[in-house]
Protein backbone atom coordinates (compact mmCIF):
# COMPACT_ATOMS: atom_id res chain seq x y z
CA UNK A 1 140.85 105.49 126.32
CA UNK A 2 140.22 107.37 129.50
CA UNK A 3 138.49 110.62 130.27
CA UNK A 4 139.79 112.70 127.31
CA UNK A 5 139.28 116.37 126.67
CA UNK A 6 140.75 118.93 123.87
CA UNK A 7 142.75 121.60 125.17
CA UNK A 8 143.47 125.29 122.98
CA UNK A 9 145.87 127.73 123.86
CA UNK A 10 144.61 131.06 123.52
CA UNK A 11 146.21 134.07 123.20
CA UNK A 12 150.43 135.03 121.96
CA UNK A 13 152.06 133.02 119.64
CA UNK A 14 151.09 129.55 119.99
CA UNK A 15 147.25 130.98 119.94
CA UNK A 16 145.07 127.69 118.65
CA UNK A 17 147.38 125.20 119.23
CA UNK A 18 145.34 122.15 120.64
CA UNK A 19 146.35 118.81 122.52
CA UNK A 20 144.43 116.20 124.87
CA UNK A 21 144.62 116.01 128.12
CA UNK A 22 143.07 112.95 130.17
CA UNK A 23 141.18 113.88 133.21
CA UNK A 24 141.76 110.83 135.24
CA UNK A 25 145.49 111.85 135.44
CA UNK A 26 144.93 115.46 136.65
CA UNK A 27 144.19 116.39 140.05
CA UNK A 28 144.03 120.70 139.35
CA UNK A 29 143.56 123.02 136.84
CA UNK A 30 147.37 123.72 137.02
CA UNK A 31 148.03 119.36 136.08
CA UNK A 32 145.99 120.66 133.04
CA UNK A 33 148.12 123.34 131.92
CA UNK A 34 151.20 121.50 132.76
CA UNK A 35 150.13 119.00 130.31
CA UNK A 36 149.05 121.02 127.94
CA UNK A 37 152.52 122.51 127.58
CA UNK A 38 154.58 119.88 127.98
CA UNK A 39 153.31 118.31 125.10
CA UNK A 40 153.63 121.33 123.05
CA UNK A 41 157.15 121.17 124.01
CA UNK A 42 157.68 118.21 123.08
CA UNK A 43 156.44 118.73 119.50
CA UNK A 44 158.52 121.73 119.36
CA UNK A 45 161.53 119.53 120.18
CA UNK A 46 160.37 116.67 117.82
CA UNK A 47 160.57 119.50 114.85
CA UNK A 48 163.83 120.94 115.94
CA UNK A 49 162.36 123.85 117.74
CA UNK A 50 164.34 123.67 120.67
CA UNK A 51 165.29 127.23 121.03
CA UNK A 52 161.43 128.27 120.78
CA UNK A 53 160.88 125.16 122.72
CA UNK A 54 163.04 127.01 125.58
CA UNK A 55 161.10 129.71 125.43
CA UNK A 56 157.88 129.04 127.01
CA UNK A 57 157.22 130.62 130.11
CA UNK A 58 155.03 128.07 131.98
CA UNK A 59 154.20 130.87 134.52
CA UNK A 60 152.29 133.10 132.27
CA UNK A 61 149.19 130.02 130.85
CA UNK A 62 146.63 129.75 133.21
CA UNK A 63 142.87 128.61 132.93
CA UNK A 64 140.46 130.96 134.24
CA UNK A 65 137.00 130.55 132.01
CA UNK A 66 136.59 126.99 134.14
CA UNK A 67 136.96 125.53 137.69
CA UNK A 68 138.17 121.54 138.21
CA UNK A 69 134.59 120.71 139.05
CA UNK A 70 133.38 121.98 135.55
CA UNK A 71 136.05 120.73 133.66
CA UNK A 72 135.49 117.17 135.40
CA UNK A 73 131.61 116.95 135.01
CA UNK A 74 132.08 118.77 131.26
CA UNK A 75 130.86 116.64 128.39
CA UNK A 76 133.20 114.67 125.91
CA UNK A 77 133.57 117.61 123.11
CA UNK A 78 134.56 120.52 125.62
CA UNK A 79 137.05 122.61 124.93
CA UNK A 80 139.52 123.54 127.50
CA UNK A 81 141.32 127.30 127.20
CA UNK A 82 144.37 127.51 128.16
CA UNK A 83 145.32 131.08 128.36
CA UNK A 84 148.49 133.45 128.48
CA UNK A 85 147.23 136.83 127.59
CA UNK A 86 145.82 138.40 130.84
């Protein structure tokens, strides 16, 4: 397995959902929140949540408690935040 990491979503209504991310397939913070919500997406879809799937506004997450060069360096159990609510 690569160079994993958790990632949370804090803040509006998907607050504390969590998904992995692998840091040898990101290149920016923004490859991290991609990630992060396309696999929430997808598990929306898989459930039959496509109109809430639809929803999502990819413009509004954002990570702003961390730069790359944290987030690359962090150790194994640290917690991404993905955030929507500033």
């Amino acid at each position: 397995m690569g160079n994993i990491r958790k990632t949370c979503i804090s803040g509006g209504l998907f607050t504390g959902y969590e998904t992995i991310v692998d840091l040898d397939n990101i290149d920016s913070l923004q490859d991290i929140v991609d990630i992060t919500i396309e696999n929430l997406k997808s598990r929306l879809n898989f459930i039959n949540l496509h109109e809430l799937s639809n929803s999502i506004d990819l413009r509004v997450y954002h990570i702003h408690s961390s730069n790359i060069g944290e987030i690359l360096i962090s150790e194994p159990q640290y917690v991404i935040y993905v955030c929507n609510h500033c």
